[in-house]
PDB file of N, CA and C in Angstrom:
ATOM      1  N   UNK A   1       0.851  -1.168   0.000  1.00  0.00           N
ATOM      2  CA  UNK A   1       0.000   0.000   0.000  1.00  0.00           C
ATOM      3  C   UNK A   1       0.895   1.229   0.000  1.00  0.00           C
ATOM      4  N   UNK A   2       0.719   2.025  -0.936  1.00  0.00           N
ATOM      5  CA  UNK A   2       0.970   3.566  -0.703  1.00  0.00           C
ATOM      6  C   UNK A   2       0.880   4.380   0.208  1.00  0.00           C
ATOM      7  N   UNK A   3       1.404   5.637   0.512  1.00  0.00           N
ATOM      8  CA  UNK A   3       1.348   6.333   1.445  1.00  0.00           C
ATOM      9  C   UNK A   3       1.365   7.439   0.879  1.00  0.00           C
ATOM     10  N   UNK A   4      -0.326   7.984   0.764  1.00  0.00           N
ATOM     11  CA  UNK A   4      -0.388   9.698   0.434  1.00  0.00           C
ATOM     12  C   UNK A   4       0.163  10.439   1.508  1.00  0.00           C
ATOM     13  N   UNK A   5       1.246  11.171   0.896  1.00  0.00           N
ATOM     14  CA  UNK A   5       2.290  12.520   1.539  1.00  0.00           C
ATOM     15  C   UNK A   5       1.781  13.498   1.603  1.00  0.00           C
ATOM     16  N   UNK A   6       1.304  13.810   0.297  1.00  0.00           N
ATOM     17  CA  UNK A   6       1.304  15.378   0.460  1.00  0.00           C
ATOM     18  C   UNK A   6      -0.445  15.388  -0.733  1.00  0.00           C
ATOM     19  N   UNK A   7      -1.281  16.774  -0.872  1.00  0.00           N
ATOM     20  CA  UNK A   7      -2.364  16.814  -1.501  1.00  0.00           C
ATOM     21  C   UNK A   7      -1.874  16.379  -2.919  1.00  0.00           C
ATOM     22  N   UNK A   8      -0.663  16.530  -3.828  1.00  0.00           N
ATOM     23  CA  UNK A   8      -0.211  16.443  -4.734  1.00  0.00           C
ATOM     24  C   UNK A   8      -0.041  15.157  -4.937  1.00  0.00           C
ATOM     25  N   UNK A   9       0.053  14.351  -4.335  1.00  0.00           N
ATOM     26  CA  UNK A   9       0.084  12.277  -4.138  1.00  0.00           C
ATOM     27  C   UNK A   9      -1.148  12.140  -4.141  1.00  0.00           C
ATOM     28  N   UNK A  10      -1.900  12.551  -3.261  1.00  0.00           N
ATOM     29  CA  UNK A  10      -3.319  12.450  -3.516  1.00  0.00           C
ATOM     30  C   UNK A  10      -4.180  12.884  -4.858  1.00  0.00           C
ATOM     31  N   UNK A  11      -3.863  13.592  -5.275  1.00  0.00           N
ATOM     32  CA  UNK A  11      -4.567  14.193  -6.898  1.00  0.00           C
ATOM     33  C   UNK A  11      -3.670  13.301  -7.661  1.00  0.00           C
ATOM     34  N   UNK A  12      -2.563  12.641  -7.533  1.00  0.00           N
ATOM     35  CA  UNK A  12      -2.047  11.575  -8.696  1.00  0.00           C
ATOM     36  C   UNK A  12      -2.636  10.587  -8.212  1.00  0.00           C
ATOM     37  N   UNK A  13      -2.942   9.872  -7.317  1.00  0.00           N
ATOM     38  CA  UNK A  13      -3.331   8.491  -6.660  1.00  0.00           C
ATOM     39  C   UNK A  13      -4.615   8.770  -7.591  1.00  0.00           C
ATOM     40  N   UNK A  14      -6.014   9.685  -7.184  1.00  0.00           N
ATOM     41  CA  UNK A  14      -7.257   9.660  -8.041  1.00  0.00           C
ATOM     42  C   UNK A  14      -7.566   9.357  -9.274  1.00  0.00           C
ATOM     43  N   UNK A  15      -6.424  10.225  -9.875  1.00  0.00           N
ATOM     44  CA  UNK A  15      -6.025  10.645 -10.941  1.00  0.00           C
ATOM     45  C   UNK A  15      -5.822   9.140 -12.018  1.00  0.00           C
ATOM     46  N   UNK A  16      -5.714   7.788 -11.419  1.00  0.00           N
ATOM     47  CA  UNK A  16      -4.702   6.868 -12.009  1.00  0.00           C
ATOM     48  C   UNK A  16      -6.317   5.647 -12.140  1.00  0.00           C
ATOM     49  N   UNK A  17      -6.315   4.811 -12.855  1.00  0.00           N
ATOM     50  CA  UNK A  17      -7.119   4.243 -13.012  1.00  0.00           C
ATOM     51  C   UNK A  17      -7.151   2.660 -11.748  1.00  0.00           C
ATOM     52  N   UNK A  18      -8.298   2.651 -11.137  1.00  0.00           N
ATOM     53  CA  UNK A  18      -8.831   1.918  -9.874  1.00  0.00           C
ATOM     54  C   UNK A  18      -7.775   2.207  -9.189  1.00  0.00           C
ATOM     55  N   UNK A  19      -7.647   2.900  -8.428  1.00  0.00           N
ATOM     56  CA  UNK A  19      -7.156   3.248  -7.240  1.00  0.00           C
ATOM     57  C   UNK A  19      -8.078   3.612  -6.223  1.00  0.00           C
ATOM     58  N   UNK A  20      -7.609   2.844  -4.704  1.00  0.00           N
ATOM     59  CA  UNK A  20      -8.306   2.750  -3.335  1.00  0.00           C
ATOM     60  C   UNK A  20      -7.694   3.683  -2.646  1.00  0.00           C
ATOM     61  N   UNK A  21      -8.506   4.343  -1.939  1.00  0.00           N
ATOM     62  CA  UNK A  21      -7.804   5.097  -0.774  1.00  0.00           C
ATOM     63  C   UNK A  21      -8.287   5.049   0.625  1.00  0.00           C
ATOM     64  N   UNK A  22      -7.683   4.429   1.364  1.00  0.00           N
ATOM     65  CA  UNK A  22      -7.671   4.179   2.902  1.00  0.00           C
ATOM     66  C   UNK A  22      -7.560   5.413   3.425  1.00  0.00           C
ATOM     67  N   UNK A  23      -8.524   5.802   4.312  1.00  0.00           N
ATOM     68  CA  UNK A  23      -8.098   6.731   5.329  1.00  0.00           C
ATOM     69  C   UNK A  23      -8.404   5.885   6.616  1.00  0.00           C
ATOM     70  N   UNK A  24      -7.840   6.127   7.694  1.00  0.00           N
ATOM     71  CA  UNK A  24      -7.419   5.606   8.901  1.00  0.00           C
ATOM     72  C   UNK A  24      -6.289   6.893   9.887  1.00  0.00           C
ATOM     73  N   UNK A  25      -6.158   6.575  10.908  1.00  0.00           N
ATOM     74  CA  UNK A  25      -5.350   7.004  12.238  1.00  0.00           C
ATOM     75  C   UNK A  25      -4.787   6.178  12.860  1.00  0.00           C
ATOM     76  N   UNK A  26      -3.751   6.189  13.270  1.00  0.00           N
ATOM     77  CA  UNK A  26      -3.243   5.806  14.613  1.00  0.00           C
ATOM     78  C   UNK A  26      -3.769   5.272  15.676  1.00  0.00           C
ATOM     79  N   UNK A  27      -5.031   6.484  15.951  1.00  0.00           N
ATOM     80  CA  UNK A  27      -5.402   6.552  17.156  1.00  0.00           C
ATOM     81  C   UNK A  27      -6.139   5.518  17.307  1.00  0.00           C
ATOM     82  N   UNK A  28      -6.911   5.104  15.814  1.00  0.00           N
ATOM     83  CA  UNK A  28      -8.135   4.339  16.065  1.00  0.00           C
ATOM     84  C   UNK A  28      -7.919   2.793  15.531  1.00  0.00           C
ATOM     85  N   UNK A  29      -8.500   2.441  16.745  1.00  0.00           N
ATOM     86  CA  UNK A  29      -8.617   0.969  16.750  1.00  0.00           C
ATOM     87  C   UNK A  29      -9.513   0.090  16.146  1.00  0.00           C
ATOM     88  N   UNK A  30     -10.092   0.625  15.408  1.00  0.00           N
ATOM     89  CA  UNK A  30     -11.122  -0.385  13.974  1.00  0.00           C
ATOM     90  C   UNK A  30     -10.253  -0.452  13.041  1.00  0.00           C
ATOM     91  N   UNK A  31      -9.271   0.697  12.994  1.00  0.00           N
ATOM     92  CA  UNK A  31      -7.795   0.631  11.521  1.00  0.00           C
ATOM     93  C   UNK A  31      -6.925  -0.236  12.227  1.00  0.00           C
ATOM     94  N   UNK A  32      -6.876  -0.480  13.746  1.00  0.00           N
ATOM     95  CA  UNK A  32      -5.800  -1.201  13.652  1.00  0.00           C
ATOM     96  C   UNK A  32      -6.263  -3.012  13.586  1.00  0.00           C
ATOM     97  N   UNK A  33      -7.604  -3.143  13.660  1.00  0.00           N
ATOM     98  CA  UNK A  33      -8.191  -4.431  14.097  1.00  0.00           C
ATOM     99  C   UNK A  33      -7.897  -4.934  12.402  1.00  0.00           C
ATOM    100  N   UNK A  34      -8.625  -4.202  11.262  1.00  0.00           N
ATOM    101  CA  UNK A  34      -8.529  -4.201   9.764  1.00  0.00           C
ATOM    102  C   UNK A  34      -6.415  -4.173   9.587  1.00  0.00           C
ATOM    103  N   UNK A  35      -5.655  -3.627   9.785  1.00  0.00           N
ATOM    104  CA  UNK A  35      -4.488  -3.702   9.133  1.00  0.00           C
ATOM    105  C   UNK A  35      -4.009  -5.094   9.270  1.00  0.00           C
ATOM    106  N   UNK A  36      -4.245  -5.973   9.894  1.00  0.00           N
ATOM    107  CA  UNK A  36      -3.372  -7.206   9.439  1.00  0.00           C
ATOM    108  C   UNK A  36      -3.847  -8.122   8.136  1.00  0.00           C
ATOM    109  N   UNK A  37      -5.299  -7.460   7.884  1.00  0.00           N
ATOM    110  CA  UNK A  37      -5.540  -7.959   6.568  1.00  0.00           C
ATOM    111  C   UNK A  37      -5.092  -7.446   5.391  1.00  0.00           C
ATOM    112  N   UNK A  38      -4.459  -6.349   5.264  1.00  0.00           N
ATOM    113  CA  UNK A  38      -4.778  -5.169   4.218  1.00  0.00           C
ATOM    114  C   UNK A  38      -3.614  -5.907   3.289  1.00  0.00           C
ATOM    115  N   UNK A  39      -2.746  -6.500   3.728  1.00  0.00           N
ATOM    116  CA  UNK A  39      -2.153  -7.320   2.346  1.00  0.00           C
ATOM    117  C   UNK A  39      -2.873  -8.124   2.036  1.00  0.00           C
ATOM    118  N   UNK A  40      -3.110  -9.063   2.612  1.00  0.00           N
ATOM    119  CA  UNK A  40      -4.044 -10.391   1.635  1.00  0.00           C
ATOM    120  C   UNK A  40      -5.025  -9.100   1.051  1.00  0.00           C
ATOM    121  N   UNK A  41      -5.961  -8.258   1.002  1.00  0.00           N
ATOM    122  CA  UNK A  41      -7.426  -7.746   0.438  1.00  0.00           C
ATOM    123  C   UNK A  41      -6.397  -7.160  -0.948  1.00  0.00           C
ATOM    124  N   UNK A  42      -5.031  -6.507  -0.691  1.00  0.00           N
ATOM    125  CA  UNK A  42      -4.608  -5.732  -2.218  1.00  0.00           C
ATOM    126  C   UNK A  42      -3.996  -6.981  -2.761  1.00  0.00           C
ATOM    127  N   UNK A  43      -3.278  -8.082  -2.169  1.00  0.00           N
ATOM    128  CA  UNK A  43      -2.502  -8.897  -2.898  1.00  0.00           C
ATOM    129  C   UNK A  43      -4.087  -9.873  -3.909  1.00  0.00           C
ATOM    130  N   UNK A  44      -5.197  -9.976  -3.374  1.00  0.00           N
ATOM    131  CA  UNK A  44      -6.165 -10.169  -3.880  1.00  0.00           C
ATOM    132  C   UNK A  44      -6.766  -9.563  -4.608  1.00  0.00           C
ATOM    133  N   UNK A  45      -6.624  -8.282  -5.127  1.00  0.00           N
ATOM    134  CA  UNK A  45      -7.288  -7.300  -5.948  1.00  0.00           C
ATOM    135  C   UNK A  45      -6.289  -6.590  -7.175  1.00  0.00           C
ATOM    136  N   UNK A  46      -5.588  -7.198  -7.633  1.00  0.00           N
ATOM    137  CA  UNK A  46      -4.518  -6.380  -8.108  1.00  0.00           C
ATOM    138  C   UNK A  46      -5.198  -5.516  -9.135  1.00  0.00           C
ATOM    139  N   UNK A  47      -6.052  -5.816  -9.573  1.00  0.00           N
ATOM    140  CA  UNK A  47      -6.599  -4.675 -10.604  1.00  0.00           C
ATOM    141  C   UNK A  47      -6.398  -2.985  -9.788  1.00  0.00           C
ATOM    142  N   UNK A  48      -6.372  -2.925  -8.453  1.00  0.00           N
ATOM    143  CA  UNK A  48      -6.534  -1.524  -7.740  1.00  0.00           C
ATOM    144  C   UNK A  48      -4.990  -1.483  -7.514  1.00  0.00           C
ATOM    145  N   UNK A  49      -4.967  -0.064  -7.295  1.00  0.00           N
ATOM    146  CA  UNK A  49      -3.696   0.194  -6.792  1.00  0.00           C
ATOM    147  C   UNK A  49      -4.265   1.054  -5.410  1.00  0.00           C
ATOM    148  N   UNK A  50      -3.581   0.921  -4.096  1.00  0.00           N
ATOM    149  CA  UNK A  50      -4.324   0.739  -2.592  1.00  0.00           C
ATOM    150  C   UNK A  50      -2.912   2.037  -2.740  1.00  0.00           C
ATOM    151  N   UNK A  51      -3.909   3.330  -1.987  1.00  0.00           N
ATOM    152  CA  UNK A  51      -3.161   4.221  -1.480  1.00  0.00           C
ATOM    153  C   UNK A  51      -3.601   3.922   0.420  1.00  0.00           C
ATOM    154  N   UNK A  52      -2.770   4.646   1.537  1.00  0.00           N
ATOM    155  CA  UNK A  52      -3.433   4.960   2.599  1.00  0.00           C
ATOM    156  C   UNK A  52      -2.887   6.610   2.748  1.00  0.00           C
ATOM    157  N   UNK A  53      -4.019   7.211   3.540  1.00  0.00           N
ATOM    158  CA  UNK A  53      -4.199   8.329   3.674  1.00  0.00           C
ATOM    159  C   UNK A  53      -4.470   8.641   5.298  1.00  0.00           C
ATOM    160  N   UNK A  54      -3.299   9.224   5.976  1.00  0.00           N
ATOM    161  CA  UNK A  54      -3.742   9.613   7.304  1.00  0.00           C
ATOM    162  C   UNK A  54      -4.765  10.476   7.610  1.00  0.00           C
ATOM    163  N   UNK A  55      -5.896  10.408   8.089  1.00  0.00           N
ATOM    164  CA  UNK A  55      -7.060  11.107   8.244  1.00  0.00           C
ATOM    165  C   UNK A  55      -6.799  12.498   8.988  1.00  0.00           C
ATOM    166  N   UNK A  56      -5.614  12.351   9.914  1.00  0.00           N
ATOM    167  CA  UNK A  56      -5.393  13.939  10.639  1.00  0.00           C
ATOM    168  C   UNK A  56      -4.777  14.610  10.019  1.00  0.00           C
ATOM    169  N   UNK A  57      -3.689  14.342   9.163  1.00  0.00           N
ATOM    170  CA  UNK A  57      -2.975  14.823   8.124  1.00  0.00           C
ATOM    171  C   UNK A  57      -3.698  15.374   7.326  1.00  0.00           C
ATOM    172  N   UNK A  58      -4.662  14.695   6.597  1.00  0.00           N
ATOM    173  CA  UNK A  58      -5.821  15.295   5.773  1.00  0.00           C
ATOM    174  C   UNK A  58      -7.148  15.718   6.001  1.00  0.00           C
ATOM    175  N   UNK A  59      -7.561  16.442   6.952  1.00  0.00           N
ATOM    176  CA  UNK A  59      -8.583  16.493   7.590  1.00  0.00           C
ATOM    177  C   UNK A  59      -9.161  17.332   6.861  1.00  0.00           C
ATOM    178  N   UNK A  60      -8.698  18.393   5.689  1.00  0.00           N
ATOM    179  CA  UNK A  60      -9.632  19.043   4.160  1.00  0.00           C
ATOM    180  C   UNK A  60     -10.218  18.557   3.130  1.00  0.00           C
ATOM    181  N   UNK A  61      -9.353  16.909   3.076  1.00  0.00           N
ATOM    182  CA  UNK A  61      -9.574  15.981   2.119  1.00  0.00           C
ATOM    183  C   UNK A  61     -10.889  15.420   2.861  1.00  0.00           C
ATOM    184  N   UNK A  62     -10.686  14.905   4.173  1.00  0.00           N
ATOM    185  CA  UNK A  62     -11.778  14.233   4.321  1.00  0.00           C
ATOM    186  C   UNK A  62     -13.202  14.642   4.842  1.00  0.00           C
ATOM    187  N   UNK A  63     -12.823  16.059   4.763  1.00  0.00           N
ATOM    188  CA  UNK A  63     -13.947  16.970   4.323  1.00  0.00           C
ATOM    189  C   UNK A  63     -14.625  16.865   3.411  1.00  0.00           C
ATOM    190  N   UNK A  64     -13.777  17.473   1.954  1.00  0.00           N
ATOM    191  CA  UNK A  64     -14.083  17.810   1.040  1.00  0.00           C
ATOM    192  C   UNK A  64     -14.938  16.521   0.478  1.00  0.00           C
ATOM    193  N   UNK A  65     -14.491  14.874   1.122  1.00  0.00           N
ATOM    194  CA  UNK A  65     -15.059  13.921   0.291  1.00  0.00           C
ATOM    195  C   UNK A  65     -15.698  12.900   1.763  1.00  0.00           C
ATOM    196  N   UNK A  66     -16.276  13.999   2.285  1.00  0.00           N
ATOM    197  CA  UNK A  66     -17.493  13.856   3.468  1.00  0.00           C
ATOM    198  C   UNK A  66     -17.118  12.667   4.122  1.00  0.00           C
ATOM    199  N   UNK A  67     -15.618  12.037   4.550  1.00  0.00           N
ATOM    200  CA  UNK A  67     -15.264  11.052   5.347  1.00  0.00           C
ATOM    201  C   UNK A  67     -15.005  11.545   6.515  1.00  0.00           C
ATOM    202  N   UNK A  68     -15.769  10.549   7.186  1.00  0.00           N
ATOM    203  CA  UNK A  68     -16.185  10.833   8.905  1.00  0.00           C
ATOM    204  C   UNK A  68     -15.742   9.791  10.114  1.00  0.00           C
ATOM    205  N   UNK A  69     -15.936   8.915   9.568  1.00  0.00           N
ATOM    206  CA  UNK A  69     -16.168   7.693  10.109  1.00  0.00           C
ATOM    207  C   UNK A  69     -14.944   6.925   9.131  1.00  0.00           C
ATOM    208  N   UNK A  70     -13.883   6.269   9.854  1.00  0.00           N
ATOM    209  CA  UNK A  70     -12.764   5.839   9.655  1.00  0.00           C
ATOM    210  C   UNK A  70     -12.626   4.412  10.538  1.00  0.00           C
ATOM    211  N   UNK A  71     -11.776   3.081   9.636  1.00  0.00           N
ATOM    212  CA  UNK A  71     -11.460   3.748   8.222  1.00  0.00           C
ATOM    213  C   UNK A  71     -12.681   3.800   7.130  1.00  0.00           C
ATOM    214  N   UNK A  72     -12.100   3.972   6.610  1.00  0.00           N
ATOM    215  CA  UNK A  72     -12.898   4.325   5.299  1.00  0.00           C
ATOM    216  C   UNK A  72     -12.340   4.213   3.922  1.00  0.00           C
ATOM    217  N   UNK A  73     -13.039   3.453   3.014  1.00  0.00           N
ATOM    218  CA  UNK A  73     -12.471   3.068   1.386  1.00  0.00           C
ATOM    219  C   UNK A  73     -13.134   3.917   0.455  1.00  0.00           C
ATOM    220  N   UNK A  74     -12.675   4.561  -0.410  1.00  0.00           N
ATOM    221  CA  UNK A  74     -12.844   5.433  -1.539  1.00  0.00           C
ATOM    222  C   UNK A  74     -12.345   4.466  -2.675  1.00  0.00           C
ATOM    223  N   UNK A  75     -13.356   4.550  -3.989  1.00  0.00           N
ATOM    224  CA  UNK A  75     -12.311   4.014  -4.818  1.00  0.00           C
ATOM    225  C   UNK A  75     -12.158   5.261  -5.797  1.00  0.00           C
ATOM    226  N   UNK A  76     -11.282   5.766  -6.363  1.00  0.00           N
ATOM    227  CA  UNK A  76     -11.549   6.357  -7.798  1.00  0.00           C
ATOM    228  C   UNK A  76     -10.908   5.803  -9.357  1.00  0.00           C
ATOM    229  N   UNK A  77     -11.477   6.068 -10.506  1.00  0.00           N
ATOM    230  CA  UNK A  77     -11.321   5.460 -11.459  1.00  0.00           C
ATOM    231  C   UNK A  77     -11.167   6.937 -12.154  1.00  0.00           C
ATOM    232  N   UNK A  78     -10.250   7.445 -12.697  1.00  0.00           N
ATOM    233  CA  UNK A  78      -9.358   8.117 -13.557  1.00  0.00           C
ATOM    234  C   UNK A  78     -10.025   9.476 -13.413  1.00  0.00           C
ATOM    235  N   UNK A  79      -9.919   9.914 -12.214  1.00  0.00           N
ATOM    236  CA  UNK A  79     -10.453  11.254 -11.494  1.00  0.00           C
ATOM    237  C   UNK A  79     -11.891  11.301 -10.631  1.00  0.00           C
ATOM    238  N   UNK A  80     -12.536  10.418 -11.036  1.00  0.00           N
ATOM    239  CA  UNK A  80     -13.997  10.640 -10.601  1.00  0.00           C
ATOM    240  C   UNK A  80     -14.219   9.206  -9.338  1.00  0.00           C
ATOM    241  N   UNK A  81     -14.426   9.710  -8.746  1.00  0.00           N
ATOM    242  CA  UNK A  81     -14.871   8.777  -7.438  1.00  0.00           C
ATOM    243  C   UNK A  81     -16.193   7.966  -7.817  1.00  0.00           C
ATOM    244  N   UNK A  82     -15.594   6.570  -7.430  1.00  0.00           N
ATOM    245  CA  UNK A  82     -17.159   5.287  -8.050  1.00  0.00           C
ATOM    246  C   UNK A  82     -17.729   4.250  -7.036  1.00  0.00           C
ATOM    247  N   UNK A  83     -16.956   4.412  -6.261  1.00  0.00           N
ATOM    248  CA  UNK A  83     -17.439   4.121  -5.068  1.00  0.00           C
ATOM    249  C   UNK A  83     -17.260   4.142  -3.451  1.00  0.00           C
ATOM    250  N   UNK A  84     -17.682   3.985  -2.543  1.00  0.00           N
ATOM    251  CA  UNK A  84     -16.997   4.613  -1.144  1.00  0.00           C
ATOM    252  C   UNK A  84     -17.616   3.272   0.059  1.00  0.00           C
ATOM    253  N   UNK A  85     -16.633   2.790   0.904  1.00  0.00           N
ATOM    254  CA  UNK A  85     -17.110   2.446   1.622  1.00  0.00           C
ATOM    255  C   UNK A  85     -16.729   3.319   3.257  1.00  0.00           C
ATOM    256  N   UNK A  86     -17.233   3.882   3.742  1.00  0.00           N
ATOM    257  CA  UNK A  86     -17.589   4.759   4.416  1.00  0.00           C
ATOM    258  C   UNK A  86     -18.540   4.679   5.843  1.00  0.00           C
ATOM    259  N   UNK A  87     -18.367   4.234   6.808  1.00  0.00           N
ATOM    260  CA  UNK A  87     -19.546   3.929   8.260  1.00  0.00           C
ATOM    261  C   UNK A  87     -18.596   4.364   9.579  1.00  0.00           C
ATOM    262  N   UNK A  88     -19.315   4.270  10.427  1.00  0.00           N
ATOM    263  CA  UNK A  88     -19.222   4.662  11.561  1.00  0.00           C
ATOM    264  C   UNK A  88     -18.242   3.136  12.512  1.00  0.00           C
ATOM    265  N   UNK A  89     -18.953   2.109  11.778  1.00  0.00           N
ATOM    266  CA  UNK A  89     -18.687   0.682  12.411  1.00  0.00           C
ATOM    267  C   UNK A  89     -17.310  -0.188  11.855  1.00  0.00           C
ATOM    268  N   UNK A  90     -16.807  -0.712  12.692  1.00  0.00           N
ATOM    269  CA  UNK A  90     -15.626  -1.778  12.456  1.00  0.00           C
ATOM    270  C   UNK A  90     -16.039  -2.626  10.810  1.00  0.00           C
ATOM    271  N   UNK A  91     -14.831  -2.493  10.344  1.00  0.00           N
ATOM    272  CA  UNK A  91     -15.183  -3.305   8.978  1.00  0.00           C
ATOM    273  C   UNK A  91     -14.275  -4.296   9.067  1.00  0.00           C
ATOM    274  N   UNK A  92     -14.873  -5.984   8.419  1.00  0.00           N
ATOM    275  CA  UNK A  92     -14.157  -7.190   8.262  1.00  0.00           C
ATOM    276  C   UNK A  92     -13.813  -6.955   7.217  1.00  0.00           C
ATOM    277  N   UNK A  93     -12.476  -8.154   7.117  1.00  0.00           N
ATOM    278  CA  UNK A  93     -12.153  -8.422   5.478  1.00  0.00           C
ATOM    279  C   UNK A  93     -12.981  -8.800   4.797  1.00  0.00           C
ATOM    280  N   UNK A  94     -14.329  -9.596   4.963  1.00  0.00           N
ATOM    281  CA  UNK A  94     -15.218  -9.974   4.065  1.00  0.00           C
ATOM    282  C   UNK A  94     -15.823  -8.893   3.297  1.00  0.00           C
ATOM    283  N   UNK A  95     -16.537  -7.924   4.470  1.00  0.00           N
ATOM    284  CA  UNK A  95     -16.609  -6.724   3.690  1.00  0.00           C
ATOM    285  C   UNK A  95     -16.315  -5.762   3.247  1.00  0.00           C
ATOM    286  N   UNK A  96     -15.127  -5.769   2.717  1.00  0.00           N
ATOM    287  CA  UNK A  96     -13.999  -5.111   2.330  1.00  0.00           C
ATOM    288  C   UNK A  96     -14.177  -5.318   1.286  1.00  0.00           C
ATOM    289  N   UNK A  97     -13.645  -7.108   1.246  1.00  0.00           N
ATOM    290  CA  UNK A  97     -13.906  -7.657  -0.220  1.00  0.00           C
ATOM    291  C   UNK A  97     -14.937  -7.255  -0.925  1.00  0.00           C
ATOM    292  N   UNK A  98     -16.501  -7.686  -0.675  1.00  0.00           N
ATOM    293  CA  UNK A  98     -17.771  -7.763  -1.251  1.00  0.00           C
ATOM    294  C   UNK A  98     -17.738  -6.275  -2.063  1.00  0.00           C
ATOM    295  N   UNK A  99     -17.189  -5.492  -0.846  1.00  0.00           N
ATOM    296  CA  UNK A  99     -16.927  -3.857  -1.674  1.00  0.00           C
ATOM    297  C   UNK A  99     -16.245  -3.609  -2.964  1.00  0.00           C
ATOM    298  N   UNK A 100     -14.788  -4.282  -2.789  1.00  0.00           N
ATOM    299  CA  UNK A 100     -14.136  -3.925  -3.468  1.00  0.00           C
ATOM    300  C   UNK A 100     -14.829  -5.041  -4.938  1.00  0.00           C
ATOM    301  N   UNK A 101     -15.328  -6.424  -4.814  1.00  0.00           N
ATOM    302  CA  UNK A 101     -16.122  -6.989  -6.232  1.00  0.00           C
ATOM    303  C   UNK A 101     -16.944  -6.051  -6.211  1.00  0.00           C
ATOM    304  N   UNK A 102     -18.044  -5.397  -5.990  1.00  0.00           N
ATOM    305  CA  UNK A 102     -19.441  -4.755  -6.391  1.00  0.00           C
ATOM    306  C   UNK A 102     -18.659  -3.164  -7.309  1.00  0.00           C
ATOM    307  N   UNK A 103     -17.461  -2.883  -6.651  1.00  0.00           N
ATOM    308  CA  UNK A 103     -17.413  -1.852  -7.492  1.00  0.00           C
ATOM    309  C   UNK A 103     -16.457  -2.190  -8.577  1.00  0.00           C
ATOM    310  N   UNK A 104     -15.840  -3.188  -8.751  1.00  0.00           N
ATOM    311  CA  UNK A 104     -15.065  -3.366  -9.900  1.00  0.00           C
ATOM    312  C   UNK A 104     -15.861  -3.872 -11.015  1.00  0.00           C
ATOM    313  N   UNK A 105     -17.391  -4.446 -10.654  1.00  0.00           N
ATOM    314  CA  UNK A 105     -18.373  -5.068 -11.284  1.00  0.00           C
ATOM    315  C   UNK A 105     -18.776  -3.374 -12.201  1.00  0.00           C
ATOM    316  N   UNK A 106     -18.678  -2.063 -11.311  1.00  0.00           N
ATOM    317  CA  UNK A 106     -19.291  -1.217 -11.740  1.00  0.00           C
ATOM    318  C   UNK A 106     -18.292  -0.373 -12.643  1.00  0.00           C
ATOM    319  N   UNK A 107     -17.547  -0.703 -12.721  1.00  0.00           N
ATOM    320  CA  UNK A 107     -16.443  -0.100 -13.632  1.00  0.00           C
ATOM    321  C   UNK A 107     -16.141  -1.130 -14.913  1.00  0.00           C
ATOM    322  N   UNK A 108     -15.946  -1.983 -14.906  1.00  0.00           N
ATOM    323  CA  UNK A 108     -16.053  -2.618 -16.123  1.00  0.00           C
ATOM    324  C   UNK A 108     -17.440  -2.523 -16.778  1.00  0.00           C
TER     325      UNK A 108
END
């Protein structure tokens, strides 16, 4: 997984065709319960390219693209955002997955 640096990594990450973007913290412990999966879910998806995005670091970004509730999956496909998984609640790898098939279903 990638590591958006700066807003300028972030507008190339969007920018690039199926690319994921993780936002997550430190602080929070639903990102840390989810990180021991996060290789098997990209080594399983290679069609995406998996950025992560520190949520305090970017706290304009996750404004601007109404993320609240962390973590949280964005996908975008060559600028335009196509799908988001986005809640308040702990996410499994299962539904991670189911996310990441339903929107690759929607891009092809």
């Amino acid at each position: 997984m990638k590591t958006i640096t700066d807003k300028e990594s972030f507008a190339q990450a969007v920018e690039g065709q199926k690319s994921v973007v993780m936002f997550s913290a430190d602080w929070c412990p639903d990102c840390r319960v989810i990180e021991p999966d996060l290789p098997e879910i990209e080594k399983n998806n290679t069609s995406f390219t998996f950025y992560h995005a520190d949520r305090d670091e970017f706290i304009d970004i996750c404004q601007e693209y109404d993320v609240f509730g962390i973590p949280s999956f964005l996908v975008f496909h060559e600028g335009e955002e196509v799908g988001r998984f986005v809640s308040k609640d702990r996410k499994t790898k299962e539904e991670i997955q189911a996310f990441l098939d339903e929107t690759e279903k929607k891009i092809t």
